[in-house]
Structures are given as structure tokens and as C-alpha cells.
N, C-alpha and C. Protein backbone atom coordinates (compact mmCIF):
# COMPACT_ATOMS: atom_id res chain seq x y z
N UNK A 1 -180.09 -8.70 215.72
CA UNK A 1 -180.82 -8.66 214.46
C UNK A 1 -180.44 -9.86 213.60
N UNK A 2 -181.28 -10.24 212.97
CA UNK A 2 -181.23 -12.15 212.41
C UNK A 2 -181.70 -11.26 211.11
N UNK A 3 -181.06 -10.53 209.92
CA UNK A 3 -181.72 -10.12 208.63
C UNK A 3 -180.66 -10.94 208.07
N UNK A 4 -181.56 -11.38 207.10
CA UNK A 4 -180.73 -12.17 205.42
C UNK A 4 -180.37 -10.66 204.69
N UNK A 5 -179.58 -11.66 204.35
CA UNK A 5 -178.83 -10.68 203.00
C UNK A 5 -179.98 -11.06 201.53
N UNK A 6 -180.36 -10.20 200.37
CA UNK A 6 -180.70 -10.96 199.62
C UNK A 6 -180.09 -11.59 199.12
N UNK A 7 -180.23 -12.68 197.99
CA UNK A 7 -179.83 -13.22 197.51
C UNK A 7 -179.32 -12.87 196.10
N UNK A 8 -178.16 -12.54 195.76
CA UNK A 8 -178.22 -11.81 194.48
C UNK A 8 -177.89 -13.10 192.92
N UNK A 9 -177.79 -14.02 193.52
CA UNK A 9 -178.37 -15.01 192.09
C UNK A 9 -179.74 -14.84 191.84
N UNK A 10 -180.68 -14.11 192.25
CA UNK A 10 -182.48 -14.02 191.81
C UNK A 10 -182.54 -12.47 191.71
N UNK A 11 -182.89 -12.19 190.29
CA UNK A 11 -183.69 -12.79 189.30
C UNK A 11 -182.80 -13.52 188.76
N UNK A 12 -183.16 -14.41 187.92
CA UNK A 12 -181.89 -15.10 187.34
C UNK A 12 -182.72 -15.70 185.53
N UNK A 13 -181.94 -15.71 184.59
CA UNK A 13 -182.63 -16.61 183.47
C UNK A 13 -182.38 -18.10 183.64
N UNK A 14 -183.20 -18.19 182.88
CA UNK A 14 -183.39 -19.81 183.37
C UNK A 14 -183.93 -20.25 181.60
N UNK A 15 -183.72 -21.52 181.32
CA UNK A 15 -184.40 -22.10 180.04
C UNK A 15 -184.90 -23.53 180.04
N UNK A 16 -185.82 -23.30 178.75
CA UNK A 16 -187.08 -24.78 178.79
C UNK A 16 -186.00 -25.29 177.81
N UNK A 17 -186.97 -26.88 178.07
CA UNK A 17 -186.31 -27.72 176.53
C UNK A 17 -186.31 -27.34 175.47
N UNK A 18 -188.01 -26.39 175.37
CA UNK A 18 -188.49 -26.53 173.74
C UNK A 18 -187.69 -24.73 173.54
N UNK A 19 -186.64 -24.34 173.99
CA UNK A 19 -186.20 -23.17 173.98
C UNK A 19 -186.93 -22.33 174.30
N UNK A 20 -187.86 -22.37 175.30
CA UNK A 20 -188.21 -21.02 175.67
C UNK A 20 -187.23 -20.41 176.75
N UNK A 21 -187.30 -19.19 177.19
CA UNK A 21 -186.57 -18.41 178.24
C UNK A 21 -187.49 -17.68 178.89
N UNK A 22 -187.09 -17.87 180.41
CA UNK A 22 -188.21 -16.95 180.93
C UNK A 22 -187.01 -15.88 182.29
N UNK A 23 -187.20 -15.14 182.99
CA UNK A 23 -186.48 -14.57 183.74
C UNK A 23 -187.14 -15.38 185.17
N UNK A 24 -187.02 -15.48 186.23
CA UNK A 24 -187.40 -16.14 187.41
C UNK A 24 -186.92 -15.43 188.79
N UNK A 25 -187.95 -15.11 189.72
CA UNK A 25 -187.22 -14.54 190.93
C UNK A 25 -186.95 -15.24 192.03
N UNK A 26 -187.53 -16.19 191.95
CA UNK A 26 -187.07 -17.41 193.15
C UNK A 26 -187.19 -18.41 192.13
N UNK A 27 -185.80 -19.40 193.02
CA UNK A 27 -185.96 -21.51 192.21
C UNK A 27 -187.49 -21.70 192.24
N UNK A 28 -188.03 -21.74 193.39
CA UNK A 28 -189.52 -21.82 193.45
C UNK A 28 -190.23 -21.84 192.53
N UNK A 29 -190.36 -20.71 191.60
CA UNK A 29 -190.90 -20.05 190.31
C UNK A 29 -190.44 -20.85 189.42
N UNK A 30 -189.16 -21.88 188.76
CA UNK A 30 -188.69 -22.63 188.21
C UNK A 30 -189.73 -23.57 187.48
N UNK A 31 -190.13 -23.33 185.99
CA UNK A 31 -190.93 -25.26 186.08
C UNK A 31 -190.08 -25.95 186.31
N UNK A 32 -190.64 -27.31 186.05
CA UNK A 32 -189.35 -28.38 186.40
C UNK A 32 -189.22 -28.60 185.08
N UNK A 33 -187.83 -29.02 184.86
CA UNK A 33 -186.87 -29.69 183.57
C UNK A 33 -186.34 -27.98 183.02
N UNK A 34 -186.70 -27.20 183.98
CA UNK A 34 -185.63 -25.88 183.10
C UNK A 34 -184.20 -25.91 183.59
N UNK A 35 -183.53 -25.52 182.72
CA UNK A 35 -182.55 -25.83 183.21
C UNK A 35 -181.83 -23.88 183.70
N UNK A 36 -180.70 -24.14 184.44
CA UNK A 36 -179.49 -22.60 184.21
C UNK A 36 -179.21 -22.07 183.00
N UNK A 37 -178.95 -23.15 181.91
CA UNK A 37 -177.88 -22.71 180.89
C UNK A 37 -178.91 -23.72 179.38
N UNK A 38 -178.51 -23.19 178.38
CA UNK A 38 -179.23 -23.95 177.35
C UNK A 38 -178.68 -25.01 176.96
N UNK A 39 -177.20 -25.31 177.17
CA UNK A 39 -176.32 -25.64 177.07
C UNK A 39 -176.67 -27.48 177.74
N UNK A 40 -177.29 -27.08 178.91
CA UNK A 40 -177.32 -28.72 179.36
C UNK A 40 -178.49 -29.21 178.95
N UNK A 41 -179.04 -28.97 177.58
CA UNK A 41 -180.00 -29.89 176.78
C UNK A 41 -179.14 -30.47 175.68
N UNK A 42 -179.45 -31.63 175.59
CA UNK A 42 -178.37 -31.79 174.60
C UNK A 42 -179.35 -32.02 173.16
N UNK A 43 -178.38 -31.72 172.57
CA UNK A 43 -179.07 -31.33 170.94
C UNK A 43 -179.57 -32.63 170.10
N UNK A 44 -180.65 -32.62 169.98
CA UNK A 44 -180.98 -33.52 169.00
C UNK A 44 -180.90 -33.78 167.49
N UNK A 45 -180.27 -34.69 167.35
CA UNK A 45 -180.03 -35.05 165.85
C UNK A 45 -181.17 -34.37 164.89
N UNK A 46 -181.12 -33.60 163.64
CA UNK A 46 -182.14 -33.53 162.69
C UNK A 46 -182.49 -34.87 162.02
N UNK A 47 -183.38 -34.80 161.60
CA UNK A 47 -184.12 -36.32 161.00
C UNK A 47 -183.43 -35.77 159.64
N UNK A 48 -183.35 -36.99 159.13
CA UNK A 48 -182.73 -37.27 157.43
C UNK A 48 -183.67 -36.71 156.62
N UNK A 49 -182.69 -35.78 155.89
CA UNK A 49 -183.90 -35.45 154.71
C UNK A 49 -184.01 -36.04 153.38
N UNK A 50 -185.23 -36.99 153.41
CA UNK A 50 -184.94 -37.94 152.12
C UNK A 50 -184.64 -37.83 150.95
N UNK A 51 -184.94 -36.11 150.37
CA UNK A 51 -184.58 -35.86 149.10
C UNK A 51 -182.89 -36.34 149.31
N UNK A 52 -182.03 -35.57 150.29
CA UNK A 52 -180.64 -36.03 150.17
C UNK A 52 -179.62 -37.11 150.38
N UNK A 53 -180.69 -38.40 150.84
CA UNK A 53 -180.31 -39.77 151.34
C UNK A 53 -180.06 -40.90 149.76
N UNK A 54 -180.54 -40.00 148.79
CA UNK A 54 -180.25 -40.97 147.47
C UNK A 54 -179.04 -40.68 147.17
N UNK A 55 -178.77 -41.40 145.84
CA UNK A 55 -177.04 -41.04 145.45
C UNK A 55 -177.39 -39.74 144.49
N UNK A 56 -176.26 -39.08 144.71
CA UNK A 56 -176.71 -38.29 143.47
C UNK A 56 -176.55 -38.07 142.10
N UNK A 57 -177.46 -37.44 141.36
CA UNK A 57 -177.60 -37.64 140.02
C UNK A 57 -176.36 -37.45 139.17
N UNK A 58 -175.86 -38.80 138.29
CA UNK A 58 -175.06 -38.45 137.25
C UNK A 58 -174.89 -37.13 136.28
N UNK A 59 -173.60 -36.29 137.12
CA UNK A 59 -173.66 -35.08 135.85
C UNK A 59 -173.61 -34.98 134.51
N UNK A 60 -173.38 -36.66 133.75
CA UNK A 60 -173.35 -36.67 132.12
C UNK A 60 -174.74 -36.76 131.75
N UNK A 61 -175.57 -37.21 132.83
CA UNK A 61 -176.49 -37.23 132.38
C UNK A 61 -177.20 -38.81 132.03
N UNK A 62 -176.44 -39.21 132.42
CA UNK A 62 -176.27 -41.44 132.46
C UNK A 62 -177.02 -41.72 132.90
N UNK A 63 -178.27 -42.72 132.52
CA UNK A 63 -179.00 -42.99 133.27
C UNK A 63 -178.34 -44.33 133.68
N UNK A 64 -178.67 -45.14 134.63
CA UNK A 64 -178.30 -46.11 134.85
C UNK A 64 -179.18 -47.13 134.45
């Protein structure tokens, strides 16, 4: 008798870039660029928020 064992890593979670999560029963089923873990996307910087890129306002009230 030639029987596989299943495979007990499937079902497995799996995750997108844009954070989605989906559950998966074979790699097969995988899109591509998902990764195992969320962990190996690496985080992108937030963009500057311009209100807080000026100096900030004199508390006496000084204008310059």
C-alpha cells in the first residue's frame, strides 16, 4: 500500500499585502505575494502630516 499521510500544515492562514487574510487548503490555492506570517511585509512609513511638519506655535503668543 503506497497511501500518503495527509498533510497536516493545510488548512493553513496565509496573508495579503493589503492585509487581507484568507484560510487556504493547499499552497496551490495561495495568490502569489501572500505570504505565512504578516510579519514578512515590511511596514511602510506613514506619509508626513503637514499640519505637524511646521514649528510650533509660540505659547506667549509672539508672533514672529
Amino acid at each position: 500500500m503506497d497511501e500518503k499521510k495527509p498533510d497536516r500544515s493545510w488548512p493553513a492562514w496565509f496573508y495579503g499585502p493589503k492585509g487581507e487574510v484568507g484560510i487556504f487548503d493547499r499552497k496551490e490555492d495561495v495568490p502569489k505575494g501572500w505570504a505565512d506570517s504578516p510579519a514578512k511585509f515590511k511596514a511602510k512609513p506613514a506619509p508626513a502630516d503637514p499640519d505637524q511638519t511646521s514649528a510650533p506655535a509660540d505659547p506667549t503668543g509672539n508672533q514672529p
